[in-house]
PDBML (XML) file of the C-alpha atoms, coordinates in Angstrom:
<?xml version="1.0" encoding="UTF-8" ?>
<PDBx:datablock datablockName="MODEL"
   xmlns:PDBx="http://pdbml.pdb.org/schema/pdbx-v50.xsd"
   xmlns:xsi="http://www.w3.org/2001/XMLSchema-instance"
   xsi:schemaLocation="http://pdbml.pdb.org/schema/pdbx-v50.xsd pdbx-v50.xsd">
   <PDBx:atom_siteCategory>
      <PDBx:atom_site id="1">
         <PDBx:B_iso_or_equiv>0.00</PDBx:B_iso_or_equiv>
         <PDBx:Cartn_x>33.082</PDBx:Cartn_x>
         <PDBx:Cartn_y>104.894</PDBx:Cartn_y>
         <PDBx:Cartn_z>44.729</PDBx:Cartn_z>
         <PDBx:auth_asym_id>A</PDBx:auth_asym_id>
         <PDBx:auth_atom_id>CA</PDBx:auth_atom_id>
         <PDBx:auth_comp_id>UNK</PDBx:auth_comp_id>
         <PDBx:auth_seq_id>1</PDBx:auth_seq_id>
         <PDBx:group_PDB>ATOM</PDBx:group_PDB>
         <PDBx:label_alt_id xsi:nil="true" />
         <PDBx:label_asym_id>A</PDBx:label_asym_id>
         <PDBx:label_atom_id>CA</PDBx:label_atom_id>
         <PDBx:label_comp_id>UNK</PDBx:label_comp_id>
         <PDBx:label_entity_id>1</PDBx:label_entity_id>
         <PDBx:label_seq_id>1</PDBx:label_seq_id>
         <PDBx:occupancy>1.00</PDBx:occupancy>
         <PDBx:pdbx_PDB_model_num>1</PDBx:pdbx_PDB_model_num>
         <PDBx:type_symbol>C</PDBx:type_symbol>
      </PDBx:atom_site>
      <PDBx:atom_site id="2">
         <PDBx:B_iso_or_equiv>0.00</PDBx:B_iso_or_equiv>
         <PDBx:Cartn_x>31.160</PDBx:Cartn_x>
         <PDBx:Cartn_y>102.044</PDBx:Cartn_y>
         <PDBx:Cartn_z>45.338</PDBx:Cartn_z>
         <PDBx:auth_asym_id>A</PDBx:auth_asym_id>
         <PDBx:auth_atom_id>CA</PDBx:auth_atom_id>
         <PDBx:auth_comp_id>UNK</PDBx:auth_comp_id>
         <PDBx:auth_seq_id>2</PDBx:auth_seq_id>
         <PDBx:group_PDB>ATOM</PDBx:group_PDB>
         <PDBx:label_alt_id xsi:nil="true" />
         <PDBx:label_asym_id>A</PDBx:label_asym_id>
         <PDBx:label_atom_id>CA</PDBx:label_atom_id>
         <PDBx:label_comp_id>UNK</PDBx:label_comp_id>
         <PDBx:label_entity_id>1</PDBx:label_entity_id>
         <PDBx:label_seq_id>2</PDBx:label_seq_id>
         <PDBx:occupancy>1.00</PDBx:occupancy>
         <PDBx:pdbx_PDB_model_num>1</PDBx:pdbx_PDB_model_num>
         <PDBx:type_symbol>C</PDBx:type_symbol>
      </PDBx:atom_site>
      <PDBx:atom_site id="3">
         <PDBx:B_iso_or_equiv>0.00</PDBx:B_iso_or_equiv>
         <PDBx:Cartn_x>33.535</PDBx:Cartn_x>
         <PDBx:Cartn_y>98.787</PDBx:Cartn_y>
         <PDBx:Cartn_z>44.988</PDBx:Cartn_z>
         <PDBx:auth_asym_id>A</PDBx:auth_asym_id>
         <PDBx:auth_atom_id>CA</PDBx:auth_atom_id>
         <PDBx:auth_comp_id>UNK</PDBx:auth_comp_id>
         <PDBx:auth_seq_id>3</PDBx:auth_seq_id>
         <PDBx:group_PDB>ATOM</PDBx:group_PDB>
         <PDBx:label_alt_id xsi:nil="true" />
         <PDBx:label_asym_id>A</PDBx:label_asym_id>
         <PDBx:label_atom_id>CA</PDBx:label_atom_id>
         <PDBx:label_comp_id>UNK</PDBx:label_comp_id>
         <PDBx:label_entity_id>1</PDBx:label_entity_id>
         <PDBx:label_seq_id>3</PDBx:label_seq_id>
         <PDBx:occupancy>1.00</PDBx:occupancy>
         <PDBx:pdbx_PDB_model_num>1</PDBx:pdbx_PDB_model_num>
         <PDBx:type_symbol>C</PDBx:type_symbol>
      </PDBx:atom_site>
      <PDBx:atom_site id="4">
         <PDBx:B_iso_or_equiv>0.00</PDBx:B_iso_or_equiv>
         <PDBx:Cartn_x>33.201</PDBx:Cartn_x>
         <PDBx:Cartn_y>94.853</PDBx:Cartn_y>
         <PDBx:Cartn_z>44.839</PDBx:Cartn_z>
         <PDBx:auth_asym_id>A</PDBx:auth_asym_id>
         <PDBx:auth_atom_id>CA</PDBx:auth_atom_id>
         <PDBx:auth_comp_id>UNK</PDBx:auth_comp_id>
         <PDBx:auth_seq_id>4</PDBx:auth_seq_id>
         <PDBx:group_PDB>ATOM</PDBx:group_PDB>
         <PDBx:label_alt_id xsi:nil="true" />
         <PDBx:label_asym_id>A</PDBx:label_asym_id>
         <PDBx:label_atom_id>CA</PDBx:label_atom_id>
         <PDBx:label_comp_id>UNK</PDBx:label_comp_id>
         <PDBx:label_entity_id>1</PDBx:label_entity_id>
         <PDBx:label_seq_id>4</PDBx:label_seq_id>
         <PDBx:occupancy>1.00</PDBx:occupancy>
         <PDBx:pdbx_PDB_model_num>1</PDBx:pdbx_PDB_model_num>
         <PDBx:type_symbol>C</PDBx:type_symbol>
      </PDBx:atom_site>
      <PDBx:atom_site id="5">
         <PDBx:B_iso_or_equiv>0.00</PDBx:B_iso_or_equiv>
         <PDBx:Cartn_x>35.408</PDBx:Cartn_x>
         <PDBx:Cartn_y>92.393</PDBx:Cartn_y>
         <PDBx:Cartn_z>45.091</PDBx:Cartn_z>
         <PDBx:auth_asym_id>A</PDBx:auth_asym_id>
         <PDBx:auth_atom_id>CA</PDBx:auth_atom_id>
         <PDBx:auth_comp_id>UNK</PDBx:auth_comp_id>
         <PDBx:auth_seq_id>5</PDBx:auth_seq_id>
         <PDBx:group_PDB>ATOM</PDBx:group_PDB>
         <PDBx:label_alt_id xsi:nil="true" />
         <PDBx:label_asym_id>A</PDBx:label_asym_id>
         <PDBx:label_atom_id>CA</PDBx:label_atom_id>
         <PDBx:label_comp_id>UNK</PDBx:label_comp_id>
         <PDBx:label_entity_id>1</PDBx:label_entity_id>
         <PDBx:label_seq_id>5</PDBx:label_seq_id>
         <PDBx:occupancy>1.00</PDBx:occupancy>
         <PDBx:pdbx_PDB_model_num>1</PDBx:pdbx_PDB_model_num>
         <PDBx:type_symbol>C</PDBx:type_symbol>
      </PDBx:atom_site>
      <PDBx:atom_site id="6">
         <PDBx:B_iso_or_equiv>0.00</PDBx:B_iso_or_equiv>
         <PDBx:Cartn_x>36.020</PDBx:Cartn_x>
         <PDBx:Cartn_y>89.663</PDBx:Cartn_y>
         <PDBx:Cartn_z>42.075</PDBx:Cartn_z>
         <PDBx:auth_asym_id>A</PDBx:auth_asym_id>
         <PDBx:auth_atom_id>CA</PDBx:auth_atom_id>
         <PDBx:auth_comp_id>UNK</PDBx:auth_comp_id>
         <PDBx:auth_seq_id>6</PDBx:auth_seq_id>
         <PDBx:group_PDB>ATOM</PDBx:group_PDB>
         <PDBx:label_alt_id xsi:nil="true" />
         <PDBx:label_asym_id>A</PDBx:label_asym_id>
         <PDBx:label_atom_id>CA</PDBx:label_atom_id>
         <PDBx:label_comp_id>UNK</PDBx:label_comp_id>
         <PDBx:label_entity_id>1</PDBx:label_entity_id>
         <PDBx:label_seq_id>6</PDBx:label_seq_id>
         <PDBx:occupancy>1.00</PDBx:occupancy>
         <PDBx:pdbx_PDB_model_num>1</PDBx:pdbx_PDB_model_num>
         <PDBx:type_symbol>C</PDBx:type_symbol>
      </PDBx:atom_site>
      <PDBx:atom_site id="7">
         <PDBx:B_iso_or_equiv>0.00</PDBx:B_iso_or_equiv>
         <PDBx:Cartn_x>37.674</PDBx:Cartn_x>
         <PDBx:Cartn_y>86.867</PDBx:Cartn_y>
         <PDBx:Cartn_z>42.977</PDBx:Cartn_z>
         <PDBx:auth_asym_id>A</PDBx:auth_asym_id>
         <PDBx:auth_atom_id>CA</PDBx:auth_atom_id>
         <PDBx:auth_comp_id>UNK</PDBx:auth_comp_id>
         <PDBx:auth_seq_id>7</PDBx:auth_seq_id>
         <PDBx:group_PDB>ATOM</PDBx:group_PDB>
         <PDBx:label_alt_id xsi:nil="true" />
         <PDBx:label_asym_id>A</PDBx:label_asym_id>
         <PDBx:label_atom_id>CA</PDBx:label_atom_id>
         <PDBx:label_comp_id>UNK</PDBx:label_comp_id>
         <PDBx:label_entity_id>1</PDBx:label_entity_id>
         <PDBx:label_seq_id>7</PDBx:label_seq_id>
         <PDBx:occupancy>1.00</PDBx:occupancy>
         <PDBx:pdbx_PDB_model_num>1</PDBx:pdbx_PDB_model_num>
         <PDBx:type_symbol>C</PDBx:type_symbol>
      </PDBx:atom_site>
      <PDBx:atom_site id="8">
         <PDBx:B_iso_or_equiv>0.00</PDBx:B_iso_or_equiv>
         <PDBx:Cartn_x>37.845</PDBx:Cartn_x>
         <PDBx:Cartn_y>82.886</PDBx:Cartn_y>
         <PDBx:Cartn_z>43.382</PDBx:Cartn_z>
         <PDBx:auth_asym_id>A</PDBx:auth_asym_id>
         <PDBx:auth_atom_id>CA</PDBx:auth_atom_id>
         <PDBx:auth_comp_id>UNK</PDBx:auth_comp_id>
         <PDBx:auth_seq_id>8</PDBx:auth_seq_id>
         <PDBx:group_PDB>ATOM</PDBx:group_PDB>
         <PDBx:label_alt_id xsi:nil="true" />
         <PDBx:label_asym_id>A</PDBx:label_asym_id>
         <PDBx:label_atom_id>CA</PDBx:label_atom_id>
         <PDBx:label_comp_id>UNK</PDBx:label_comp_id>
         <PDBx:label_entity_id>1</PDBx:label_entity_id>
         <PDBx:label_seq_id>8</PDBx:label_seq_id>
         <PDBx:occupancy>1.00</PDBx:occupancy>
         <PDBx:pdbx_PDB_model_num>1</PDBx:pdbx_PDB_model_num>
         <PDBx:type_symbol>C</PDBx:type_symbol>
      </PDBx:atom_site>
      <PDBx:atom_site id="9">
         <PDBx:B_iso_or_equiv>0.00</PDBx:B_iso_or_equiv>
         <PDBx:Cartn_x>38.611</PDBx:Cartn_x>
         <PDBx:Cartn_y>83.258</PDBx:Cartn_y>
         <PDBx:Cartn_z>39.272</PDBx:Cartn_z>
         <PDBx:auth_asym_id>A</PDBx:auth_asym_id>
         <PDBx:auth_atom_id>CA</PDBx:auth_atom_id>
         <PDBx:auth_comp_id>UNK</PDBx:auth_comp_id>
         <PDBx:auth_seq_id>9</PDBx:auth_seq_id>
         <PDBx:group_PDB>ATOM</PDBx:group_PDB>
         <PDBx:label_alt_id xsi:nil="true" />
         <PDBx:label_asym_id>A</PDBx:label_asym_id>
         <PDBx:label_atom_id>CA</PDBx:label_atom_id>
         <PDBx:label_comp_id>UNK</PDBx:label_comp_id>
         <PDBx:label_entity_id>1</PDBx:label_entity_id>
         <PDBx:label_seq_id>9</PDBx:label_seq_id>
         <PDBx:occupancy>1.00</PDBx:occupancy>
         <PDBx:pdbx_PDB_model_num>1</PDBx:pdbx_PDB_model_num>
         <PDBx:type_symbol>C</PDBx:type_symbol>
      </PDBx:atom_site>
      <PDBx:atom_site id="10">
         <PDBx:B_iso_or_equiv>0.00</PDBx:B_iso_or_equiv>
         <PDBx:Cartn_x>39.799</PDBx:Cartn_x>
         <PDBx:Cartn_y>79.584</PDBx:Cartn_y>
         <PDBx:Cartn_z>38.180</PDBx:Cartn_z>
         <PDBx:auth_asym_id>A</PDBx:auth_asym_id>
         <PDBx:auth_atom_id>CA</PDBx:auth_atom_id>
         <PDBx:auth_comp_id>UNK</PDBx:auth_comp_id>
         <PDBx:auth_seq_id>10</PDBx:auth_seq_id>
         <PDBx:group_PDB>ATOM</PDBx:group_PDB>
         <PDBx:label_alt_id xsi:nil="true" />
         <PDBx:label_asym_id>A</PDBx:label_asym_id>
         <PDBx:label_atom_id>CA</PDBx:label_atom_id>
         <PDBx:label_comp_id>UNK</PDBx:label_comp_id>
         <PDBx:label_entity_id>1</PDBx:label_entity_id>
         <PDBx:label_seq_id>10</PDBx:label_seq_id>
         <PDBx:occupancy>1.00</PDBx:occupancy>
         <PDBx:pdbx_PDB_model_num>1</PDBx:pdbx_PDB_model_num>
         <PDBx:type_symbol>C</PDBx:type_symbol>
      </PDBx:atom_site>
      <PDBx:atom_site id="11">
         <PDBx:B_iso_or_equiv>0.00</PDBx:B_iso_or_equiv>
         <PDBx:Cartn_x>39.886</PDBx:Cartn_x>
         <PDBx:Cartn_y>77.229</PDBx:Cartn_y>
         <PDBx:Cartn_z>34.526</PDBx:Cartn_z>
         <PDBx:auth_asym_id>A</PDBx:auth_asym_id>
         <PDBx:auth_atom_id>CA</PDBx:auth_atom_id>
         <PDBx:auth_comp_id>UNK</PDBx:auth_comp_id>
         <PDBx:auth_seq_id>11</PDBx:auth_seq_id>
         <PDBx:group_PDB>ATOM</PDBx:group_PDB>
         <PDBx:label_alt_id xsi:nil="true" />
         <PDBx:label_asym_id>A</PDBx:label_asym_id>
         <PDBx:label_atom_id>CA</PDBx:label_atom_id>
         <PDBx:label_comp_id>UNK</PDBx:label_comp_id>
         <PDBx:label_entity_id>1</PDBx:label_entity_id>
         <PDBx:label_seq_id>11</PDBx:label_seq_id>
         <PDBx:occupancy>1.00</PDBx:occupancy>
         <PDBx:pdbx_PDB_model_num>1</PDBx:pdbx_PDB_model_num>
         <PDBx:type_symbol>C</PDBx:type_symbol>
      </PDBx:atom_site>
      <PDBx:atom_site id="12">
         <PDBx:B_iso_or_equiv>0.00</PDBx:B_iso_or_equiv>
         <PDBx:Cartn_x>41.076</PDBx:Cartn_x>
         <PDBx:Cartn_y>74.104</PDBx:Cartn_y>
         <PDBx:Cartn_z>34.474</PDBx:Cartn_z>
         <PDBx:auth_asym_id>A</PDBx:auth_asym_id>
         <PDBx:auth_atom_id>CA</PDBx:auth_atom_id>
         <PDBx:auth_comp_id>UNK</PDBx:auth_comp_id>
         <PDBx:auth_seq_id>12</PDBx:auth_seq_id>
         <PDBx:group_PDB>ATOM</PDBx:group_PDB>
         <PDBx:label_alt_id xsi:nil="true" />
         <PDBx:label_asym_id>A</PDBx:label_asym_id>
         <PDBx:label_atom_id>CA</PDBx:label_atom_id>
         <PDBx:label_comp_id>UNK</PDBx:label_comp_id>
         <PDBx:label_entity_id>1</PDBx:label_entity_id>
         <PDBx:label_seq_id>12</PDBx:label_seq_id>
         <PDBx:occupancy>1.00</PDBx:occupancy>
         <PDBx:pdbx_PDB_model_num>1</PDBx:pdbx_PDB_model_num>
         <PDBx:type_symbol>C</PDBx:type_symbol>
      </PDBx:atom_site>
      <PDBx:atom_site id="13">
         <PDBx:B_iso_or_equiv>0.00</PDBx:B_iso_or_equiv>
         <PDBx:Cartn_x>44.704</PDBx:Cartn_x>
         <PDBx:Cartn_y>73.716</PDBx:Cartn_y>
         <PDBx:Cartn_z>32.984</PDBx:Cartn_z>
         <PDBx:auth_asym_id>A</PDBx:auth_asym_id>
         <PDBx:auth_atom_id>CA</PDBx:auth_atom_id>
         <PDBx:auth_comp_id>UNK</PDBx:auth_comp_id>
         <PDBx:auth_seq_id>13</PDBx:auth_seq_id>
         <PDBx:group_PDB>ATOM</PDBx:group_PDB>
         <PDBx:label_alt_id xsi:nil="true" />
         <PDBx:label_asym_id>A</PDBx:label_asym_id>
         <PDBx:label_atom_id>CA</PDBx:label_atom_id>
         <PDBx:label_comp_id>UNK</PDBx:label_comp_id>
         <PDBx:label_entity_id>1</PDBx:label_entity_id>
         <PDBx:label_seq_id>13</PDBx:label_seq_id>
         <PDBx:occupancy>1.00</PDBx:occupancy>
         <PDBx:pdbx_PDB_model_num>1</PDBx:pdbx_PDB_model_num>
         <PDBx:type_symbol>C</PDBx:type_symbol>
      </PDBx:atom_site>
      <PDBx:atom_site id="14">
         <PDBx:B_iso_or_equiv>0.00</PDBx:B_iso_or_equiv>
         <PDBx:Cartn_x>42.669</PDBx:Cartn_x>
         <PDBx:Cartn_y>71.373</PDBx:Cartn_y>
         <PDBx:Cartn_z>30.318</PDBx:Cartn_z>
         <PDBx:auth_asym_id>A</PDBx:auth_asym_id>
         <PDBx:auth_atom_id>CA</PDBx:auth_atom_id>
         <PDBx:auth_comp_id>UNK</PDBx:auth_comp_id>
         <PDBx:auth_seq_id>14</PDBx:auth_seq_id>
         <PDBx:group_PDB>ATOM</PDBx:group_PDB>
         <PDBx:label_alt_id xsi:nil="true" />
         <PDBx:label_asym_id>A</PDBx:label_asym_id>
         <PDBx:label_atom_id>CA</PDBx:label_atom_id>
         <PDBx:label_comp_id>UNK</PDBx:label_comp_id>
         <PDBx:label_entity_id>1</PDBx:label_entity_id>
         <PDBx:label_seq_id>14</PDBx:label_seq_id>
         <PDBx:occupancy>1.00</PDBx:occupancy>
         <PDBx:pdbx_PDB_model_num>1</PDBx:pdbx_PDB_model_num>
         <PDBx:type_symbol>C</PDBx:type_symbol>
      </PDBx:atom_site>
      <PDBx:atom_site id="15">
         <PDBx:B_iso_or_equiv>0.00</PDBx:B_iso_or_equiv>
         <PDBx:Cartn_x>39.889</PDBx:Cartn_x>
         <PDBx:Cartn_y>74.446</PDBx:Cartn_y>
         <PDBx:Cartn_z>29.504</PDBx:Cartn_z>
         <PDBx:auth_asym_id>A</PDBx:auth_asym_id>
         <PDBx:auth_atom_id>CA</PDBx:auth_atom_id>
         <PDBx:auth_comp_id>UNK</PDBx:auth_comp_id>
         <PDBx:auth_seq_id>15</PDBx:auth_seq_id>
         <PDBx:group_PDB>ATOM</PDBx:group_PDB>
         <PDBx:label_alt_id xsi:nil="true" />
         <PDBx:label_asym_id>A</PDBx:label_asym_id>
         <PDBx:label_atom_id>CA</PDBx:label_atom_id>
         <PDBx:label_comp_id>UNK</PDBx:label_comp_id>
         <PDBx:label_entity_id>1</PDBx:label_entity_id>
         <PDBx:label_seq_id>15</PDBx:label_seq_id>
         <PDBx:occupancy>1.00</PDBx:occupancy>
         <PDBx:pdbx_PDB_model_num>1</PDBx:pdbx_PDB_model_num>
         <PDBx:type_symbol>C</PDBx:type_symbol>
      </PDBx:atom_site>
      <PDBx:atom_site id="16">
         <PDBx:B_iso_or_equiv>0.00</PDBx:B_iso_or_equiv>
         <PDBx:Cartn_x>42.111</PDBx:Cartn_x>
         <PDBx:Cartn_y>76.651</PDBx:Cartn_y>
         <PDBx:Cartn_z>29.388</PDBx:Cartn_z>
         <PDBx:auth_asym_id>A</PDBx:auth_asym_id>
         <PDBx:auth_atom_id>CA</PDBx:auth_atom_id>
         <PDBx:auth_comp_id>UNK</PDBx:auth_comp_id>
         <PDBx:auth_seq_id>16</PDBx:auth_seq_id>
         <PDBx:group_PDB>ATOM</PDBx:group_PDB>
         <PDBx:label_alt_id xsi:nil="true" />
         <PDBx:label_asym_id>A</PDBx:label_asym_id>
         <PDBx:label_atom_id>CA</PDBx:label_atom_id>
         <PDBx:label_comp_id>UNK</PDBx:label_comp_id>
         <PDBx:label_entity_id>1</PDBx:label_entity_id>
         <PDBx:label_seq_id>16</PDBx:label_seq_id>
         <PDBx:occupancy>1.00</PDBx:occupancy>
         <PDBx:pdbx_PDB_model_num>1</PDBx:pdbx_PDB_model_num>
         <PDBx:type_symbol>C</PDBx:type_symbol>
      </PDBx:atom_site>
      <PDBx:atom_site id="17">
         <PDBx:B_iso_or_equiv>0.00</PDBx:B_iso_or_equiv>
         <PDBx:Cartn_x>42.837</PDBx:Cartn_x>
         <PDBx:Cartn_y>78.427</PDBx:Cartn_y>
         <PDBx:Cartn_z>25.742</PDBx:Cartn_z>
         <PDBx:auth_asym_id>A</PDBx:auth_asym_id>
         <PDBx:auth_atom_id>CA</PDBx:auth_atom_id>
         <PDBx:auth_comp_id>UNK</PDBx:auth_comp_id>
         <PDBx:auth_seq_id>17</PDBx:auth_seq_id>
         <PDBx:group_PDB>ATOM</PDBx:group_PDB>
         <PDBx:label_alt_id xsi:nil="true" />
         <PDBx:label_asym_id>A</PDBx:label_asym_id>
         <PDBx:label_atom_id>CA</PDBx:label_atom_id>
         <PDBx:label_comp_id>UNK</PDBx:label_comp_id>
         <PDBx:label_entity_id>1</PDBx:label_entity_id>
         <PDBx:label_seq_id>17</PDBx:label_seq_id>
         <PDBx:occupancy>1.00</PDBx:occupancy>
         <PDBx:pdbx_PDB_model_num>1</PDBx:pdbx_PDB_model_num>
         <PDBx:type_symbol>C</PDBx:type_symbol>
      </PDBx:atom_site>
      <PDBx:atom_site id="18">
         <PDBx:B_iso_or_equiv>0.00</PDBx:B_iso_or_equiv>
         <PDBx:Cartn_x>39.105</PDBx:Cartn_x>
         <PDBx:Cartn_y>79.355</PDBx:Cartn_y>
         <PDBx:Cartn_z>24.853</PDBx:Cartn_z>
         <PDBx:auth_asym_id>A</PDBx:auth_asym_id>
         <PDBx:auth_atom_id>CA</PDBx:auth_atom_id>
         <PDBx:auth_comp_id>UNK</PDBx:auth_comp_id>
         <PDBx:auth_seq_id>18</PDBx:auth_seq_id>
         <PDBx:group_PDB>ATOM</PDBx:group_PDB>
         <PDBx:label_alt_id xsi:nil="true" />
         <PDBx:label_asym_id>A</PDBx:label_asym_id>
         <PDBx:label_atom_id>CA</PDBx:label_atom_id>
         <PDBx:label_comp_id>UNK</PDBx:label_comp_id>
         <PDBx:label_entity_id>1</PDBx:label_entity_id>
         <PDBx:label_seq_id>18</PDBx:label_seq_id>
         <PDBx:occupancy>1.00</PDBx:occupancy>
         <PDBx:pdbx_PDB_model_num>1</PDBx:pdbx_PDB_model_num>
         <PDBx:type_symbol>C</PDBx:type_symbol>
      </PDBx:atom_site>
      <PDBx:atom_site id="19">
         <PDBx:B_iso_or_equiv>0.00</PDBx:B_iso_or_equiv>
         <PDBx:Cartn_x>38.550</PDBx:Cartn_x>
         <PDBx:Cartn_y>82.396</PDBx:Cartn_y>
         <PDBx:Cartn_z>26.327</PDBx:Cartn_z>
         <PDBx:auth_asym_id>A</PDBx:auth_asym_id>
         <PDBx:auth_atom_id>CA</PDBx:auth_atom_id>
         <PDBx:auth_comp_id>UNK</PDBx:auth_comp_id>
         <PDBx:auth_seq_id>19</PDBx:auth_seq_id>
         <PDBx:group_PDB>ATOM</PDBx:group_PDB>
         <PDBx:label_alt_id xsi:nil="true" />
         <PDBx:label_asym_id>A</PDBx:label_asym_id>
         <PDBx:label_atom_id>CA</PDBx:label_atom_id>
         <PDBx:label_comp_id>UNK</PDBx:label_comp_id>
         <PDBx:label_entity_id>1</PDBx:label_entity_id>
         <PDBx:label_seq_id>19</PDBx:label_seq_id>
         <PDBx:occupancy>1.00</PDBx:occupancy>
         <PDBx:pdbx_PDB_model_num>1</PDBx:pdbx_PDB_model_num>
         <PDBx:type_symbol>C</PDBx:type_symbol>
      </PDBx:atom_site>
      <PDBx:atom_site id="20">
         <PDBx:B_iso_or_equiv>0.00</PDBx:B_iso_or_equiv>
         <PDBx:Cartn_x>36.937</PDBx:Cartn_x>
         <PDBx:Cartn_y>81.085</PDBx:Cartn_y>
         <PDBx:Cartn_z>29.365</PDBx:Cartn_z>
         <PDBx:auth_asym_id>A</PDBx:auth_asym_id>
         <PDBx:auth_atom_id>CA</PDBx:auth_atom_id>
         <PDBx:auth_comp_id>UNK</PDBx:auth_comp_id>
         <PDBx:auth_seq_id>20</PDBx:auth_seq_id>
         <PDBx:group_PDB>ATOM</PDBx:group_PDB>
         <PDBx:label_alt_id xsi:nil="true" />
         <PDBx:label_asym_id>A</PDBx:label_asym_id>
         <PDBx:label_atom_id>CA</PDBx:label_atom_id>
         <PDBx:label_comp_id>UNK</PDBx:label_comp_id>
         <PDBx:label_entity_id>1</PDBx:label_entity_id>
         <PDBx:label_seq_id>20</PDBx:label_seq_id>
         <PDBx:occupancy>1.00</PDBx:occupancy>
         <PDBx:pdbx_PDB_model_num>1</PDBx:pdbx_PDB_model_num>
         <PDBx:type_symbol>C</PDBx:type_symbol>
      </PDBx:atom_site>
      <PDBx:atom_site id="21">
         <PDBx:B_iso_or_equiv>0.00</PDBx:B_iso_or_equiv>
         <PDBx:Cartn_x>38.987</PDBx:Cartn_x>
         <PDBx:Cartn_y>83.110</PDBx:Cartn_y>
         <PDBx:Cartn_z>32.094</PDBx:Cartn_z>
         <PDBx:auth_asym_id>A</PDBx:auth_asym_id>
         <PDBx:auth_atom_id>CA</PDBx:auth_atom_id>
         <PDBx:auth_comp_id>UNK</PDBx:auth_comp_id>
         <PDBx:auth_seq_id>21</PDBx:auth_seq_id>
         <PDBx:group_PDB>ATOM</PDBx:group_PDB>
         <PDBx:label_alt_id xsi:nil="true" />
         <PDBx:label_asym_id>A</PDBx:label_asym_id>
         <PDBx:label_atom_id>CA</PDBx:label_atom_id>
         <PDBx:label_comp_id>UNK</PDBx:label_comp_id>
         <PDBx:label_entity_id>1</PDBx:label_entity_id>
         <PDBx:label_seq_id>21</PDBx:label_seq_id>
         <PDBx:occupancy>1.00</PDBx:occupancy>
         <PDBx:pdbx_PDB_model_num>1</PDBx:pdbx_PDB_model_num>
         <PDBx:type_symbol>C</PDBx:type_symbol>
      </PDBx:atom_site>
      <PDBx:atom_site id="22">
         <PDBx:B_iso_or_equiv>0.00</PDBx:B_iso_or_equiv>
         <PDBx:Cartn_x>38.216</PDBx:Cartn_x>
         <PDBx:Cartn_y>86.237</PDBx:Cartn_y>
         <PDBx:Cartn_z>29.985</PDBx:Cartn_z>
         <PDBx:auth_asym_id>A</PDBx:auth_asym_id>
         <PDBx:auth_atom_id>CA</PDBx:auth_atom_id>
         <PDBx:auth_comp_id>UNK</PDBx:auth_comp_id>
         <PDBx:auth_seq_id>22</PDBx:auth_seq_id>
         <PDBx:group_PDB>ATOM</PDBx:group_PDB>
         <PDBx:label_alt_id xsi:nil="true" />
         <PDBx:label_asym_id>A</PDBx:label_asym_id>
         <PDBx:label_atom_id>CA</PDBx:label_atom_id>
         <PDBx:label_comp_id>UNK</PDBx:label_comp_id>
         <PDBx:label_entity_id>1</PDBx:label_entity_id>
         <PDBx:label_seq_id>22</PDBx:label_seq_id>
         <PDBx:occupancy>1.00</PDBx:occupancy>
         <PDBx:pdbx_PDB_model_num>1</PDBx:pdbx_PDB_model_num>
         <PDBx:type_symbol>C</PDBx:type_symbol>
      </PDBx:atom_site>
      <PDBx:atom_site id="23">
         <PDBx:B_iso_or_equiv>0.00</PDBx:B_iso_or_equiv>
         <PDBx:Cartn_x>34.387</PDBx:Cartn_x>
         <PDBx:Cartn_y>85.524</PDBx:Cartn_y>
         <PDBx:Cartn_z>29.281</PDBx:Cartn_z>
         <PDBx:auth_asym_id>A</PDBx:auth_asym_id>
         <PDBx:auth_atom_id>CA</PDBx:auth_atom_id>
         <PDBx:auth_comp_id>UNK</PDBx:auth_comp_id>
         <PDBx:auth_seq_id>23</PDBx:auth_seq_id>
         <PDBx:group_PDB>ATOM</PDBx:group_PDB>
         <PDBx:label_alt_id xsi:nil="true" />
         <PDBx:label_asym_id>A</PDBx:label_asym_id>
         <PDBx:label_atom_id>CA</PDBx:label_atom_id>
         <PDBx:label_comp_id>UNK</PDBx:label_comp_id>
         <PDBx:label_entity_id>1</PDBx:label_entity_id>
         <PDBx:label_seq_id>23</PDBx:label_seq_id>
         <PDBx:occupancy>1.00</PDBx:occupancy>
         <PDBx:pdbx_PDB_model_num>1</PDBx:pdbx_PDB_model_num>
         <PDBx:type_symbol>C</PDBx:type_symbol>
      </PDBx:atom_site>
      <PDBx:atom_site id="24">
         <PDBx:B_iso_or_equiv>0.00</PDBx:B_iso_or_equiv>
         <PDBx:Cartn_x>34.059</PDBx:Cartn_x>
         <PDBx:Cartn_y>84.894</PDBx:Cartn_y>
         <PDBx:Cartn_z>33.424</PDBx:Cartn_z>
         <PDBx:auth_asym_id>A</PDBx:auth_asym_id>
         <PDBx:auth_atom_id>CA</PDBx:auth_atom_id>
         <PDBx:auth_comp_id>UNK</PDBx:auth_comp_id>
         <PDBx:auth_seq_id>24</PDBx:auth_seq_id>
         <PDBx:group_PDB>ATOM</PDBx:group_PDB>
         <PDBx:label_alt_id xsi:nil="true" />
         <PDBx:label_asym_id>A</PDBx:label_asym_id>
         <PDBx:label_atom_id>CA</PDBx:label_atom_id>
         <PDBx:label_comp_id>UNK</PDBx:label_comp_id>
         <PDBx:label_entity_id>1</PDBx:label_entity_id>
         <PDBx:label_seq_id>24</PDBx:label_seq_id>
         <PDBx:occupancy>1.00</PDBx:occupancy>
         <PDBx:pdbx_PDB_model_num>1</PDBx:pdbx_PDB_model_num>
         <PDBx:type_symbol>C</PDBx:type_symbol>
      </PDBx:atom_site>
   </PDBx:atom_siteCategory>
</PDBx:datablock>
């Protein structure tokens, strides 16, 4: 299987709450 590697995966604590993590 072909593979990648996601990473480097940050909010700030203030952004946090809407989904932004997720939607990344």
């Amino acid at each position: 299987e072909r593979v990648a590697v996601l990473g480097r995966l940050f909010v700030l604590p203030e952004a946090r709450g809407y989904a932004l993590g997720e939607r990344l």
